[in-house]
N, C-alpha and C. Protein backbone atom coordinates (compact mmCIF):
# COMPACT_ATOMS: atom_id res chain seq x y z
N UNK A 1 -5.01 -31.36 6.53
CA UNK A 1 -4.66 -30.32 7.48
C UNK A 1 -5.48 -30.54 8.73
N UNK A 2 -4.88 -30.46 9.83
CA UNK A 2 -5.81 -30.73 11.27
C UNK A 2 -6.53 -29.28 11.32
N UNK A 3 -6.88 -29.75 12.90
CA UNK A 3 -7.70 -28.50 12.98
C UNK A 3 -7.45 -27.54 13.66
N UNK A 4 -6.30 -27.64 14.10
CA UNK A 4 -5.16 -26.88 14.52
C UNK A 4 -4.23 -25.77 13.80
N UNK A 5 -4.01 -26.57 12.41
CA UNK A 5 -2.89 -26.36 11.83
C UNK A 5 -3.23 -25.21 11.27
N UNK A 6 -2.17 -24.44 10.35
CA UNK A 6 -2.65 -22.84 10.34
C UNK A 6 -2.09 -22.91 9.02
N UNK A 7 -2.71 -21.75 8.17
CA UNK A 7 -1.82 -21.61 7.36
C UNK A 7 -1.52 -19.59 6.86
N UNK A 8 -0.16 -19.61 6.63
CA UNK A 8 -0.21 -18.39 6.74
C UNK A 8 -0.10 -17.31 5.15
N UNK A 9 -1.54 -17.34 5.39
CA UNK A 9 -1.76 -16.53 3.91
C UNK A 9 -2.10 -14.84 4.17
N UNK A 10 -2.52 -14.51 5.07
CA UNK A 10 -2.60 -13.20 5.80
C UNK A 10 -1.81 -12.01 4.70
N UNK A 11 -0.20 -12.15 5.13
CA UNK A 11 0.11 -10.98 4.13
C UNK A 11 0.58 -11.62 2.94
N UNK A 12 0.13 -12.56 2.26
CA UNK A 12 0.42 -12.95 0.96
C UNK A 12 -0.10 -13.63 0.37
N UNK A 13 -1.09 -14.02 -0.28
CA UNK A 13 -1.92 -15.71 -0.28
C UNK A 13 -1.31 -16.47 -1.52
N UNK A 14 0.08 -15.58 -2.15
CA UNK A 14 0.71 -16.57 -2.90
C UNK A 14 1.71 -17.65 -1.86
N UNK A 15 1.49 -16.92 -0.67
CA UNK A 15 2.76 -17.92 -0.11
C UNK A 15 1.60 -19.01 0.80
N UNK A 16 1.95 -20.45 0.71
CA UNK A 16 1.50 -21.28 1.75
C UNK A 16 2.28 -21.77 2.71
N UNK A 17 2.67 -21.48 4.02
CA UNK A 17 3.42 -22.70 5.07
C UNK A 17 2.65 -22.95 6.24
N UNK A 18 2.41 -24.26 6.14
CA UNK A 18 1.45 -25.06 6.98
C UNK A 18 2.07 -24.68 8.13
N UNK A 19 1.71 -24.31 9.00
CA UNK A 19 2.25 -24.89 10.87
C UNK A 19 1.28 -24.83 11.61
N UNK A 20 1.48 -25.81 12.92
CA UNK A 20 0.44 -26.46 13.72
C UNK A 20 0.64 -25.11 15.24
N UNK A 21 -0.06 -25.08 15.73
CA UNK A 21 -0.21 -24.43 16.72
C UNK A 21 0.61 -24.26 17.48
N UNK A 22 1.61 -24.69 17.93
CA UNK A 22 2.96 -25.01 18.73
C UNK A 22 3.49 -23.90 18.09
N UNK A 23 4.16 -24.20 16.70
CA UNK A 23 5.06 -23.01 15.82
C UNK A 23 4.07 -21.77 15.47
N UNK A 24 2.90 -22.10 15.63
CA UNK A 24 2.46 -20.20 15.16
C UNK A 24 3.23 -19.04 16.15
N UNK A 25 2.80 -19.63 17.57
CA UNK A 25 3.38 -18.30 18.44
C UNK A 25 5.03 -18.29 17.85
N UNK A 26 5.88 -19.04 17.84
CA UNK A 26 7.22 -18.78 17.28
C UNK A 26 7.15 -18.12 15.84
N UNK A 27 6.24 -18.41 15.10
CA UNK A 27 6.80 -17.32 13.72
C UNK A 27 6.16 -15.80 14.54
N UNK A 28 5.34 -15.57 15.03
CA UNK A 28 4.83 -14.56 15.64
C UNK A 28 5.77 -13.53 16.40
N UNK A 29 6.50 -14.44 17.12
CA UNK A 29 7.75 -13.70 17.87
C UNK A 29 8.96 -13.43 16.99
N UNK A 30 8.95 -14.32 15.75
CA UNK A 30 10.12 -14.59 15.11
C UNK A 30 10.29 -12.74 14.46
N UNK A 31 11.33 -12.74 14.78
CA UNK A 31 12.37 -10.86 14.65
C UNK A 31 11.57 -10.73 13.31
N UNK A 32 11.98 -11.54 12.41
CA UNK A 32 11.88 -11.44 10.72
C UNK A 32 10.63 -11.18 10.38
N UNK A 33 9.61 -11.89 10.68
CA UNK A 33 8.06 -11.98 11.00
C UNK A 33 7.63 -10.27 11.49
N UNK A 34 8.16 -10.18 12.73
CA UNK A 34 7.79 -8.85 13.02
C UNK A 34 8.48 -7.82 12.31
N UNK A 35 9.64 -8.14 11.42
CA UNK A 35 9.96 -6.90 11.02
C UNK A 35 8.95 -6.69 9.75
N UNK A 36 8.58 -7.95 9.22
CA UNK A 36 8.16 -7.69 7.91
C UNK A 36 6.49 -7.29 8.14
N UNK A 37 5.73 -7.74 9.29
CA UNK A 37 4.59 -6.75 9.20
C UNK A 37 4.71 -5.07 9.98
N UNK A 38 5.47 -4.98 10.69
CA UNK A 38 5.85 -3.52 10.83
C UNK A 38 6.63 -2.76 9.53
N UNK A 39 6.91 -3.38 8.91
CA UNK A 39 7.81 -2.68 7.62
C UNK A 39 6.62 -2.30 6.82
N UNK A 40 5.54 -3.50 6.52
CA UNK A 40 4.52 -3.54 5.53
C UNK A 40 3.34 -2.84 5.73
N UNK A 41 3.10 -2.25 7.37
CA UNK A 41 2.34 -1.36 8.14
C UNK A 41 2.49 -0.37 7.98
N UNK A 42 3.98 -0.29 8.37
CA UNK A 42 4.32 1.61 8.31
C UNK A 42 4.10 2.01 6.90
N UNK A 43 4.74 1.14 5.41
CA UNK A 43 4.71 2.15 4.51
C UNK A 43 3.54 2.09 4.45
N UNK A 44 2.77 1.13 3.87
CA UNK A 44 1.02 1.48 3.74
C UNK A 44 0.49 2.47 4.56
N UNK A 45 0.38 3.03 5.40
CA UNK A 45 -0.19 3.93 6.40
C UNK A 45 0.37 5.08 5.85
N UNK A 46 2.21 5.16 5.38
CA UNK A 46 2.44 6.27 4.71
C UNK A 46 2.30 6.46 3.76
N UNK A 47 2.26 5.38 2.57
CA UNK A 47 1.35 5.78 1.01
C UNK A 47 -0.20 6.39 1.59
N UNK A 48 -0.70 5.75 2.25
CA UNK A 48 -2.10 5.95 2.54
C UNK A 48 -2.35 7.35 3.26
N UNK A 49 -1.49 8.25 3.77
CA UNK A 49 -1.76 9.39 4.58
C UNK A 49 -1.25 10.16 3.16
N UNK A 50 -0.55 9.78 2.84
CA UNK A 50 -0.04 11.20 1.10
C UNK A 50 -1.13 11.14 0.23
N UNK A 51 -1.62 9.98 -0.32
CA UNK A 51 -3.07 10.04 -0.69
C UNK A 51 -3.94 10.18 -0.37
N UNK A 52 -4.64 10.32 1.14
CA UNK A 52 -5.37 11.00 1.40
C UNK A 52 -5.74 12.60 1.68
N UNK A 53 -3.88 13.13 1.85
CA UNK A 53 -3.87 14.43 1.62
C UNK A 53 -3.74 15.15 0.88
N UNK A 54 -3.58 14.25 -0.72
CA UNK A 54 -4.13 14.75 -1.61
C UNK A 54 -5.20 14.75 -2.30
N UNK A 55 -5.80 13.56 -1.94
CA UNK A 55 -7.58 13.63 -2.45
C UNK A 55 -8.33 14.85 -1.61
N UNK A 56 -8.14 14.92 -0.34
CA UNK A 56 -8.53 15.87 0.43
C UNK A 56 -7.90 17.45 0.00
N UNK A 57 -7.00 17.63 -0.18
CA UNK A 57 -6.60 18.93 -0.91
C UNK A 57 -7.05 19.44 -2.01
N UNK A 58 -7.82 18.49 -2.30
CA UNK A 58 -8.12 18.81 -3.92
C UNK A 58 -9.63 19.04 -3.98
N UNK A 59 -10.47 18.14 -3.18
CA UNK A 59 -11.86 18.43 -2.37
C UNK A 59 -12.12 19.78 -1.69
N UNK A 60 -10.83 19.91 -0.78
CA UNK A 60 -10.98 21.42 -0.25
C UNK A 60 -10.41 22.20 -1.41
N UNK A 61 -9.98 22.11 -2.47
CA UNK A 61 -9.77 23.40 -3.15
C UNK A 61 -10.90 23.38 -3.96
N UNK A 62 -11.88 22.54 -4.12
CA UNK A 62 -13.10 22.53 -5.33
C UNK A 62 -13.75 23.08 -4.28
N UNK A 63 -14.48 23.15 -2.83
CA UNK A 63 -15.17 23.49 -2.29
C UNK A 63 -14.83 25.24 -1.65
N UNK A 64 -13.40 25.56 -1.89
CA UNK A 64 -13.11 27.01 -1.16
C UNK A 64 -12.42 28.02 -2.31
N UNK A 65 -11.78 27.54 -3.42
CA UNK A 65 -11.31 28.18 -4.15
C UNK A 65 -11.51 27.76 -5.51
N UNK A 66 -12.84 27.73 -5.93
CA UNK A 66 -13.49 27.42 -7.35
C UNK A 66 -12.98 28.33 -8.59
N UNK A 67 -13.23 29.72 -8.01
CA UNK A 67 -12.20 30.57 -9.27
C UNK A 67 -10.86 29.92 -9.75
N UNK A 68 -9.85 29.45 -8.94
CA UNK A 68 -8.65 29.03 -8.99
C UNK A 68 -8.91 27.86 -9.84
N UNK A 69 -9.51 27.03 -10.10
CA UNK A 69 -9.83 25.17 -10.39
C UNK A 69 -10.60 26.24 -11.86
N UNK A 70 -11.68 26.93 -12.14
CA UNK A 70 -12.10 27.30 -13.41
C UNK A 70 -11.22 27.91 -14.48
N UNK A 71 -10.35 28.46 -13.59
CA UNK A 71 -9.11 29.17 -14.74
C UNK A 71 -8.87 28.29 -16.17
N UNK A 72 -8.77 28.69 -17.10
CA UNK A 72 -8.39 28.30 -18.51
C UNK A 72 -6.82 27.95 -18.35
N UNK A 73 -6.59 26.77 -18.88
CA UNK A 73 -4.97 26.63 -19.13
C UNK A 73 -4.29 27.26 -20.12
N UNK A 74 -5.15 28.09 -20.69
CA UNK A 74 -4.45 28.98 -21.98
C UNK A 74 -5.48 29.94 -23.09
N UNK A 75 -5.71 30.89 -23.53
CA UNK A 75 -6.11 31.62 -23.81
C UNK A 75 -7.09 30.64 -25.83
N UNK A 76 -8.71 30.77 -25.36
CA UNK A 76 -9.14 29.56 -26.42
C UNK A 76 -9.12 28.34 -25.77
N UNK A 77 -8.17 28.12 -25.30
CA UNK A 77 -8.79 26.60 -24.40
C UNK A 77 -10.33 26.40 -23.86
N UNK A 78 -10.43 25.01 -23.45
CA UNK A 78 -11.70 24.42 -23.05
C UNK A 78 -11.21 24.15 -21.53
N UNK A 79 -9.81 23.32 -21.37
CA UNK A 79 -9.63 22.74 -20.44
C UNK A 79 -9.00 23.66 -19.14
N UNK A 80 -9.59 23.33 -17.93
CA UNK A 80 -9.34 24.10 -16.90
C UNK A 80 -8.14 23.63 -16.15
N UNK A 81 -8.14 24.45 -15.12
CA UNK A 81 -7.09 24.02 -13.96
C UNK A 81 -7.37 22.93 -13.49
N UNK A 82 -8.69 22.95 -12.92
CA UNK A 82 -9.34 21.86 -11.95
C UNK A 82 -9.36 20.42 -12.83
N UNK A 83 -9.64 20.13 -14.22
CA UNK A 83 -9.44 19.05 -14.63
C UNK A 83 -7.90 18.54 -14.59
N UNK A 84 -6.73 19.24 -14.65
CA UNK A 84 -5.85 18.83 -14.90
C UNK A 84 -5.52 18.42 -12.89
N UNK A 85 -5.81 19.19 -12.16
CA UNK A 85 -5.91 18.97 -10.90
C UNK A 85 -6.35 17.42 -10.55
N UNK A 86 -7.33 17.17 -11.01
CA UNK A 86 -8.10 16.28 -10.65
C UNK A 86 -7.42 15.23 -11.57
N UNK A 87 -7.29 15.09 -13.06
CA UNK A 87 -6.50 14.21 -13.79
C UNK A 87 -5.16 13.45 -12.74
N UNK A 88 -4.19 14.77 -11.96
CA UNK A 88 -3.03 14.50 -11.62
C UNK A 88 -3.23 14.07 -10.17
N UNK A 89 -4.32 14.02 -10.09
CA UNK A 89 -4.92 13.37 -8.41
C UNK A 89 -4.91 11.37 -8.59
N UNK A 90 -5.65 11.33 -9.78
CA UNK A 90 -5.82 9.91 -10.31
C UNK A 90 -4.51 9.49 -10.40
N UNK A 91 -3.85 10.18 -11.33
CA UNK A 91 -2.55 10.05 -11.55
C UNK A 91 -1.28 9.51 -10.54
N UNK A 92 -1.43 10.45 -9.53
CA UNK A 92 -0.81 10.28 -8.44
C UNK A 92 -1.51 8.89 -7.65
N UNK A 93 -2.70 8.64 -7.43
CA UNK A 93 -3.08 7.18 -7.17
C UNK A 93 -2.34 5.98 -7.79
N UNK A 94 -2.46 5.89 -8.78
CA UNK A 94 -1.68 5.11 -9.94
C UNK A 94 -0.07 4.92 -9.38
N UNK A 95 0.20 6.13 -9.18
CA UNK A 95 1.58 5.83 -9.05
C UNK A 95 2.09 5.30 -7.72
N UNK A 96 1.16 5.82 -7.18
CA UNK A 96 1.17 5.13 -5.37
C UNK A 96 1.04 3.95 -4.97
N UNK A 97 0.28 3.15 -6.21
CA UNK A 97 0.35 1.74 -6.08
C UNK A 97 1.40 1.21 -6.50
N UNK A 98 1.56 1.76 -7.79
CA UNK A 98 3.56 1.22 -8.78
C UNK A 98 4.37 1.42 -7.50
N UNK A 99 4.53 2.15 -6.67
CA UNK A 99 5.58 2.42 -6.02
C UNK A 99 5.36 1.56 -4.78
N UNK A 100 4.28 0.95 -4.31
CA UNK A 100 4.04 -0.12 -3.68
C UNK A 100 4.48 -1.31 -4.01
N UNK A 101 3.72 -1.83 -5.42
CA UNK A 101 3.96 -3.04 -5.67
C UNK A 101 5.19 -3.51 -6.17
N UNK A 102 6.25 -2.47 -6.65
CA UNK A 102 7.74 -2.73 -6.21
C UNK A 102 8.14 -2.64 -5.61
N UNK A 103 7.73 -2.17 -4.17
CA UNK A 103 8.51 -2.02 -2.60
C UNK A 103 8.62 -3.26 -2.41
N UNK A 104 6.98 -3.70 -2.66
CA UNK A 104 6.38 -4.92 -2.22
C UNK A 104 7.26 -6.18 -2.67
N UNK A 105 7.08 -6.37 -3.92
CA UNK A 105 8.00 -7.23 -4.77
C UNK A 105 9.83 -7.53 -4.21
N UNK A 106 10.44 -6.78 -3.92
CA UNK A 106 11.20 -6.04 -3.42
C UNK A 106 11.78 -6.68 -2.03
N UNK A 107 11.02 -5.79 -1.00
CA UNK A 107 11.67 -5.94 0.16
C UNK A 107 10.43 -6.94 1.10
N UNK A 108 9.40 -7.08 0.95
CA UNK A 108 8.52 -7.90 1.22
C UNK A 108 8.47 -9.36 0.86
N UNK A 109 9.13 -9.60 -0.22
CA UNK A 109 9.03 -10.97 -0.80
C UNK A 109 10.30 -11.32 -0.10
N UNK A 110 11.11 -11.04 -0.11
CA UNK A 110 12.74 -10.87 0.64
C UNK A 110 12.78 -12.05 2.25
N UNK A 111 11.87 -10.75 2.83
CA UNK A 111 11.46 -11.37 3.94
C UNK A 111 10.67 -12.33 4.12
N UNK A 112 9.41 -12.78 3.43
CA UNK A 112 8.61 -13.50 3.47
C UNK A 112 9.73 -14.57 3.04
N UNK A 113 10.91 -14.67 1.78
CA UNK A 113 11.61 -15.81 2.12
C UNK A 113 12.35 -16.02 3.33
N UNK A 114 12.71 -15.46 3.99
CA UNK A 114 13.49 -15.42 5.22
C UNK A 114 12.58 -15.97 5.93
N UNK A 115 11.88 -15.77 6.27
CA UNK A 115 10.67 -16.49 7.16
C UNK A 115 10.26 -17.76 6.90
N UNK A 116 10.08 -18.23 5.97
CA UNK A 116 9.63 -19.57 4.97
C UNK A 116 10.90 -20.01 5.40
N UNK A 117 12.26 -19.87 5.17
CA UNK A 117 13.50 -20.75 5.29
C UNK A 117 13.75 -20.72 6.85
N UNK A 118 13.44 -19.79 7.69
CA UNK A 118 13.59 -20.03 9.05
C UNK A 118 12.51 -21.35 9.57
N UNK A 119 11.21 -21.07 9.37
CA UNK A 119 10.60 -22.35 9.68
C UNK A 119 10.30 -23.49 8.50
N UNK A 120 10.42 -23.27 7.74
CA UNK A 120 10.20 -24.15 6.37
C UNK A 120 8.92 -23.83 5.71
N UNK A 121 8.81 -24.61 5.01
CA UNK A 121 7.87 -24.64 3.78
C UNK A 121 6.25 -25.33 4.22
């Protein structure tokens, strides 16, 4: 590889395609290229703002409404509101990634071939 040459592992490091400095600015401009890191921007930013407003919702309800989070889930129980709160906080993480890494799989790999077959391999 010169010392020029680039390789574009950035949004994928399963994918390798060599190009020399000449073709970087063209995949850069290339439509497909830009659609697929604006596609891969926006949702991340929007998984990432729903999970943060729920880790944060759940912080502000342990810090302003503690009676509410101590409540018993049932009369003899041990387990509270706030654990199951907090359980379905993790929970919801978990699922925020599943629902990523099949977007990802999905409509990301899609494009990343489109891109690879526009300039090659």
């Amino acid at each position: 590889m010169s010392t020029n040459a680039v390789r574009l592992e950035a949004l994928d490091p399963r994918v390798s395609v060599r190009v020399d400095g000449s073709n970087y600015q063209s995949i850069l401009r290339s439509p497909k290229f830009q659609e697929l890191v604006r596609s891969r921007s926006s949702f991340g930013w929007m998984l990432t703002v729903i999970m943060l407003v729920i880790y944060y919702g759940f912080i502000l309800l342990v810090a302003f409404d503690k009676p509410l989070l101590a409540q018993k889930i049932g009369s003899g129980e041990t387990t509270s509101v706030g654990i199951l709160v907090g359980l379905g906080v993790i929970v919801t993480a978990f699922l925020l990634t599943l629902i990523y890494v099949v977007w990802a799989n999905g409509r990301y790999d899609e494009l990343m071939r489109d891109v690879q077959a526009e300039f090659g391999r």
